[in-house]
Protein backbone atom coordinates (compact mmCIF):
# COMPACT_ATOMS: atom_id res chain seq x y z
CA UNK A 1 0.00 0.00 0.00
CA UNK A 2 3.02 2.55 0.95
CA UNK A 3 4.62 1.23 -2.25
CA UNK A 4 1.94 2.23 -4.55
CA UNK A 5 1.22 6.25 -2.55
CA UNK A 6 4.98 6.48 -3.33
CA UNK A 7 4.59 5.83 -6.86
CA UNK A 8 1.80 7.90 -7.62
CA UNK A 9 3.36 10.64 -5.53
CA UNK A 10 6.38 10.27 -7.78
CA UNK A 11 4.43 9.92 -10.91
CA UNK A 12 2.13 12.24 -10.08
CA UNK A 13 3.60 15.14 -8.51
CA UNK A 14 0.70 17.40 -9.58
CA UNK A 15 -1.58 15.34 -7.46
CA UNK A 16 0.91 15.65 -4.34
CA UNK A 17 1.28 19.55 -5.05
CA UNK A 18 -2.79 19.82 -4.78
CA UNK A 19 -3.05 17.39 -1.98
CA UNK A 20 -0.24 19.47 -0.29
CA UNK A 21 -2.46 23.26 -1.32
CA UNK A 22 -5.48 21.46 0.08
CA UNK A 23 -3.98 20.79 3.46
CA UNK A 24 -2.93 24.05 4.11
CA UNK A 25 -6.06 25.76 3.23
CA UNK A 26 -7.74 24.08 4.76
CA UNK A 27 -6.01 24.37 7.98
CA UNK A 28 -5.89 28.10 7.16
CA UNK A 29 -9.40 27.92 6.89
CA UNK A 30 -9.50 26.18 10.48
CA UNK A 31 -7.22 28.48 12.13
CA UNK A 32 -9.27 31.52 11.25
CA UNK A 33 -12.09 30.29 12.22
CA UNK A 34 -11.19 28.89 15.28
CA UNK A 35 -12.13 31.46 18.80
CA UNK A 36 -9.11 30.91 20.98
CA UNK A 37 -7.86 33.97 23.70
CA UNK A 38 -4.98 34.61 24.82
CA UNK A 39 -6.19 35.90 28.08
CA UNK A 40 -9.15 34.10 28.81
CA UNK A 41 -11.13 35.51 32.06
CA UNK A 42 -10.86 33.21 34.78
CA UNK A 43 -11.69 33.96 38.44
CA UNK A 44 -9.92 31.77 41.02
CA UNK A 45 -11.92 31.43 44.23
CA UNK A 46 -8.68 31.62 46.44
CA UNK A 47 -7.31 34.65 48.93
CA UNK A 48 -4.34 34.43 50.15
CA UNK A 49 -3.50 37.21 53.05
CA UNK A 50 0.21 37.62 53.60
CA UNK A 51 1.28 39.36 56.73
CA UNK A 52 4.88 40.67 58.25
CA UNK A 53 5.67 40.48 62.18
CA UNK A 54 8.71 41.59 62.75
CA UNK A 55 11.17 40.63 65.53
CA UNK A 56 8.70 37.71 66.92
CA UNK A 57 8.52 33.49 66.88
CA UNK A 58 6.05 32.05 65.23
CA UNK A 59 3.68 31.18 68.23
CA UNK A 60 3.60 34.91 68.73
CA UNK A 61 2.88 35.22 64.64
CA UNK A 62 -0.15 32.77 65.58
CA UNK A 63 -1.54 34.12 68.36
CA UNK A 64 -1.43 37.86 67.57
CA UNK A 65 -2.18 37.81 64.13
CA UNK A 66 -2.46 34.59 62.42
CA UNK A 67 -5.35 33.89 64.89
CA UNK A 68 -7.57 37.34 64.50
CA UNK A 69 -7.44 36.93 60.91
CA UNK A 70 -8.82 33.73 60.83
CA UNK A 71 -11.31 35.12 63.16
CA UNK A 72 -12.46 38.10 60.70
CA UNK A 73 -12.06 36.15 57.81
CA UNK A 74 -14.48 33.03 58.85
CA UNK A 75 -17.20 35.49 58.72
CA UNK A 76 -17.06 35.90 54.87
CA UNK A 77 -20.26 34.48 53.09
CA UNK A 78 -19.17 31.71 50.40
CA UNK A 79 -16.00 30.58 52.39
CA UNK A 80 -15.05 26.59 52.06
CA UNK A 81 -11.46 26.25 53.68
CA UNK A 82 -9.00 28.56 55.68
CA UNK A 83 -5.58 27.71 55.89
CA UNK A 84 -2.49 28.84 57.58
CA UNK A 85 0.93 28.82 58.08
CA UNK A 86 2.49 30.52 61.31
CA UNK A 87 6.03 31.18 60.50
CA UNK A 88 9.24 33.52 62.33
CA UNK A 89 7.82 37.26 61.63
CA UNK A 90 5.39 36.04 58.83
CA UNK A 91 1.88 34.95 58.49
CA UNK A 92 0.15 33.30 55.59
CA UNK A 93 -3.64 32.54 55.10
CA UNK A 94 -5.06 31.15 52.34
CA UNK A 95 -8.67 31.16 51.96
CA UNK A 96 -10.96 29.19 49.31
CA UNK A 97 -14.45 29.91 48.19
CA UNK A 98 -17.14 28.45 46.85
């Protein structure tokens, strides 16, 4: 079967020069057509609250900040997980909604 598309392609180069045009007009054709963005809109439901303690350990980061945070932020309407990371003069809270 290979054999005989290689002999008519040989033979019949016209036919492989039109097959060839077809193809990329085709896909031209396509690609024009086709709706793609670049940028599409897309809203994440995550918030992520960073926050800088200076000069103080991380159970001191938890219970002075990390702590009222959370507290404010559990209020929100449409809220699904809180998390948080306590760390030397820096607090992280991530929060996901619905």
């Amino acid at each position: 079967m290979i054999a005989f598309i290689t002999g008519l392609a040989l033979r019949r180069r016209s036919v492989t020069v039109l097959a060839v045009i077809l193809v990329l007009v085709s896909g031209i054709f396509t690609y024009t057509r086709l709706p793609v963005e670049l940028f599409p809109e897309v809203d994440f439901p995550i918030v992520t609250v960073s926050t800088f303690y200076p000069s103080s350990n991380p159970v001191s980061v938890a219970e002075n900040v990390t702590v009222p945070l959370e507290d404010a932020i559990a209020g929100m309407d449409g809220l699904e997980t809180i998390q948080s990371i306590s760390n030397e003069n820096l607090s992280v809270i991530i929060a996901t909604f619905t």
